[in-house]
Protein backbone atom coordinates (compact mmCIF):
# COMPACT_ATOMS: atom_id res chain seq x y z
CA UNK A 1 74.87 54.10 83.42
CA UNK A 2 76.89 57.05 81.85
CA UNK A 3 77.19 60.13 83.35
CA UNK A 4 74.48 62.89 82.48
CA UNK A 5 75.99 65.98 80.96
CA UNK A 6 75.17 68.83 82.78
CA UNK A 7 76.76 72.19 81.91
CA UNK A 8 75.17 74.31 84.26
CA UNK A 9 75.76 72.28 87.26
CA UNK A 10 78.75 74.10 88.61
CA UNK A 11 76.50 77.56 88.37
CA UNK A 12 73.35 75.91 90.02
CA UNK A 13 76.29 75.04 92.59
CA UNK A 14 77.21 78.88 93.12
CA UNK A 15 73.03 79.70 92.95
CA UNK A 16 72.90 77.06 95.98
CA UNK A 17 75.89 78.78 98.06
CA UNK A 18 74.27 81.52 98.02
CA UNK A 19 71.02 80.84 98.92
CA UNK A 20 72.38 78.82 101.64
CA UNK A 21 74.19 82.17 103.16
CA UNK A 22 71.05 83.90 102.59
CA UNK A 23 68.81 81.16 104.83
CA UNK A 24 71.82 79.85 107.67
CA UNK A 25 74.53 82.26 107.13
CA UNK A 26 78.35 81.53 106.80
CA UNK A 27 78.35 79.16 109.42
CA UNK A 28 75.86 77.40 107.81
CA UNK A 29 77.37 76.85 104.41
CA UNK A 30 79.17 73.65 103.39
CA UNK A 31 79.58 71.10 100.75
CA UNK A 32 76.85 69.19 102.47
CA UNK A 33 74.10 72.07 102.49
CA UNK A 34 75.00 73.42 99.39
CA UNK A 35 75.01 70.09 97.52
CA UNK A 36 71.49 69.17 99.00
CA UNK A 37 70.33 72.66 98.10
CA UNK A 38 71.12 72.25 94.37
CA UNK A 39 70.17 68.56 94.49
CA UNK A 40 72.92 67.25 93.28
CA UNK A 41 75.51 64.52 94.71
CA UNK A 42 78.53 65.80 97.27
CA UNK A 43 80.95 64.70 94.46
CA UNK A 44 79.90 67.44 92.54
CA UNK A 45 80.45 70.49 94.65
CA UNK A 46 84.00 68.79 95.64
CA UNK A 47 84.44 68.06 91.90
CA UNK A 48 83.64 72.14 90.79
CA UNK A 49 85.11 73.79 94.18
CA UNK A 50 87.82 71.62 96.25
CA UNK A 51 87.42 73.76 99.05
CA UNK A 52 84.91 76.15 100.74
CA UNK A 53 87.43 78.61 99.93
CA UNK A 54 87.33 78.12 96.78
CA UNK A 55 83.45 77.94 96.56
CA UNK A 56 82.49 81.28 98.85
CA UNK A 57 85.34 82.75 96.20
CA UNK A 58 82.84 81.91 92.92
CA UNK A 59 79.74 83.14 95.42
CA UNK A 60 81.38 86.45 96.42
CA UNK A 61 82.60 87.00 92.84
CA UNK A 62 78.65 86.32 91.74
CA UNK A 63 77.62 88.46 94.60
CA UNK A 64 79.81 91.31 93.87
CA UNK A 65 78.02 91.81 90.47
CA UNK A 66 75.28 93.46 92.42
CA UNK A 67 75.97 97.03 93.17
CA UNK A 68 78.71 97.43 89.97
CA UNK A 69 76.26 96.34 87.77
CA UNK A 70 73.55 99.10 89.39
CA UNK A 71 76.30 101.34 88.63
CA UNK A 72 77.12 100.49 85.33
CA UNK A 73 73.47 100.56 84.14
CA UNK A 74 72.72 104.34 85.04
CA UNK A 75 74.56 106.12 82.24
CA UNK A 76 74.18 109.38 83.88
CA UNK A 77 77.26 108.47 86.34
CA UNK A 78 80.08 108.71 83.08
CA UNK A 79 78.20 112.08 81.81
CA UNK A 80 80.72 115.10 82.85
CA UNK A 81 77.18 117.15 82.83
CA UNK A 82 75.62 115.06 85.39
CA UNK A 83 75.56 115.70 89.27
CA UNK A 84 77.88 112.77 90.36
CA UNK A 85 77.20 113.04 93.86
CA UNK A 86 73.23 113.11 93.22
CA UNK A 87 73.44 110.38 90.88
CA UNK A 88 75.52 108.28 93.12
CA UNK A 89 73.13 109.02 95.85
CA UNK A 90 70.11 107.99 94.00
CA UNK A 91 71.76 104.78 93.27
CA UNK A 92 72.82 103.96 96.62
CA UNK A 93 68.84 104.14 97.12
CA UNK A 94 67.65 101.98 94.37
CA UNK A 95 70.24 99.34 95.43
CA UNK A 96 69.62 99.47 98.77
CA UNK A 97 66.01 99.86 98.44
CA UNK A 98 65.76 96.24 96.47
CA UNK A 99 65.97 93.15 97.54
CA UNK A 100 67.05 93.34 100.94
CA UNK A 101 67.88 90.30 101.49
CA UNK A 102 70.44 90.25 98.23
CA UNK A 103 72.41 93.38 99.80
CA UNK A 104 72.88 92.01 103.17
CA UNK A 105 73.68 88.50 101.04
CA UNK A 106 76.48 90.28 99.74
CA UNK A 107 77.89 92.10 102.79
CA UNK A 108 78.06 88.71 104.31
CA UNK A 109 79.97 87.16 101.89
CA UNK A 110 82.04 90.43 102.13
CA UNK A 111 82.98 90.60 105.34
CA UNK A 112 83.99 86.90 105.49
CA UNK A 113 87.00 87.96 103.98
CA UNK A 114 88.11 89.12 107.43
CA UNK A 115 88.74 85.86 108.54
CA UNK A 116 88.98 83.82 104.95
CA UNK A 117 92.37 85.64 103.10
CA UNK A 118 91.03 83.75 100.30
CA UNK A 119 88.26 85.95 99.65
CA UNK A 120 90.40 89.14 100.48
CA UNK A 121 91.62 89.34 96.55
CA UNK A 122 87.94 88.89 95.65
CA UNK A 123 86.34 91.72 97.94
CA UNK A 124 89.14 94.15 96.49
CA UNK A 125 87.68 93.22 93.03
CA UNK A 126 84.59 94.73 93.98
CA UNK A 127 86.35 98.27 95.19
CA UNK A 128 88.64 98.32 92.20
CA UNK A 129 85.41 97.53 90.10
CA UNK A 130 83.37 100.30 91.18
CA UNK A 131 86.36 102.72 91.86
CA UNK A 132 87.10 102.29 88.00
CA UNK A 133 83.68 102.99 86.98
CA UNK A 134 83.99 106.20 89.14
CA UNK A 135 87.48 107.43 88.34
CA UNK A 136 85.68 107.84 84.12
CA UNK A 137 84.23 111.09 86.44
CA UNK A 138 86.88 112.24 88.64
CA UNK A 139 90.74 111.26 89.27
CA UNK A 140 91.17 107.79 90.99
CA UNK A 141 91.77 108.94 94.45
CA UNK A 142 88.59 110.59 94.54
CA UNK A 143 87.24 107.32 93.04
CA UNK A 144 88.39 105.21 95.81
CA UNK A 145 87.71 107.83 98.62
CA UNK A 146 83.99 107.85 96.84
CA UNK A 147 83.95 103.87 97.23
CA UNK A 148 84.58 104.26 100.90
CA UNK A 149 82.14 106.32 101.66
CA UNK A 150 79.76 104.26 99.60
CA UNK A 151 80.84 101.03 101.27
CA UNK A 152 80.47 102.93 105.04
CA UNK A 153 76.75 104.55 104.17
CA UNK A 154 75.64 101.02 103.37
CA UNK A 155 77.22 99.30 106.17
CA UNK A 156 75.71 101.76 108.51
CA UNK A 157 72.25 101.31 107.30
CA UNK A 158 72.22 97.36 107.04
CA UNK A 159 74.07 97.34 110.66
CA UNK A 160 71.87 99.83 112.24
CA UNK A 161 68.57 99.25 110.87
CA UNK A 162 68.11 102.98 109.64
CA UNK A 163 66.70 103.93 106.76
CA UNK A 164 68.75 105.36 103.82
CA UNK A 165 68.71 109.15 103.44
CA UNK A 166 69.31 109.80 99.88
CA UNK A 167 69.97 113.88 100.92
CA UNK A 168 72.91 113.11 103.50
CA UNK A 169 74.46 110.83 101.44
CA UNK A 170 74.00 113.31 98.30
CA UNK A 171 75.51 116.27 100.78
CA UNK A 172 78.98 113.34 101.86
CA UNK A 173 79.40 112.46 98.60
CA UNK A 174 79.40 116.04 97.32
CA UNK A 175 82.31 116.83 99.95
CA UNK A 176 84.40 114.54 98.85
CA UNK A 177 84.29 115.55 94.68
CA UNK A 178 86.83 118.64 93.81
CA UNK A 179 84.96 121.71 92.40
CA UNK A 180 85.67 121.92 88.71
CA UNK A 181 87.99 124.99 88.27
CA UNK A 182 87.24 127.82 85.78
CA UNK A 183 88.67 128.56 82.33
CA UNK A 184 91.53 130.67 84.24
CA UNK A 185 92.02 127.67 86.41
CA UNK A 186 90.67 129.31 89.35
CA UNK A 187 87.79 127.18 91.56
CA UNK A 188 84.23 128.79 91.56
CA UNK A 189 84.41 131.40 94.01
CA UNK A 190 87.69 131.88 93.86
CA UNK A 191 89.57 135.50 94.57
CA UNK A 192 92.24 137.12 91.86
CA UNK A 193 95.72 136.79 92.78
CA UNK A 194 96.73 140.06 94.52
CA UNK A 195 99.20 142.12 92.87
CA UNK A 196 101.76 144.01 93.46
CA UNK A 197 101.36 147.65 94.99
């Protein structure tokens, strides 16, 4: 019987992966379980992905998409008029106040990379990603020192069960973004150089 052509198989594969990790975690994820999940024969998730590696790789990439595409979307974030810090805020909220199960889904995947250097490449996508979105705003070490923060708020509220406060997070973020200085290239608040008596 010839073989049925099926283009989308590999990404039903990824869909499966991930909805494996969702139900039984890493542990739980294999060729096995994922190839019954997408119902399709063992030989195909070997065929698309030769190792685990190389599928949690294609699942974290996926996964990834999440938060930069939340970002992305809100136009606000690249306008020099807009609060950054209350913008970024209000996203964090929207993303974490979602699906749930999707964030955590993608913190999983991220913190395999601990023990799977495969996936370390990947997960520094995701900060690169974001950071470059950011850095349109501010200068790129402000970027990635935004991304931390980011990364840590969310971390704290999926590992501690506490809900997100959009108002701290607004008041860290602003911290961390340099006051814009004035025409004379002095900061807001700033005093005139004494001169010379």
């Amino acid at each position: 019987m010839p073989r049925r052509h099926d283009p989308e198989r590999r990404q039903r594969i990824i869909d499966a992966a991930i909805r494996v990790v969702g139900q039984k975690g890493i542990a739980g994820l294999s060729h096995r379980t994922v190839a019954a999940e997408a119902d399709v024969p063992l030989g195909s998730t070997t065929y698309h992905f030769a190792t685990l590696d190389d599928l949690m790789v294609a699942a974290l990439r996926q996964a990834n998409e999440g938060f930069a595409r939340v970002v992305a979307a809100h136009p606000a974030l690249s306008d020099p008029e807009a609060d950054l810090s209350g913008e970024l805020a209000r996203v964090l909220g929207e993303w974490l106040g979602g699906d749930r199960t999707g964030v955590e889904l993608e913190y999983e995947l991220y913190l395999a990379a601990l023990r799977r250097p495969a996936l370390r490449p990947v997960a520094a996508e995701w900060a690169e990603g974001v950071g470059a979105l950011l850095a349109a705003r501010t200068d790129p070490t402000t970027a990635r020192a935004l991304v931390a923060v980011l990364d840590g708020i969310c971390l704290q509220v999926l590992l501690t069960d506490t809900p997100y406060d959009e108002e701290y997070a607004r008041e860290v973020l602003t911290r961390l973004i340099p006051v814009p200085a004035t025409r004379d290239g002095r900061g807001p608040g700033s005093h005139p150089p004494a001169t010379a008596g």
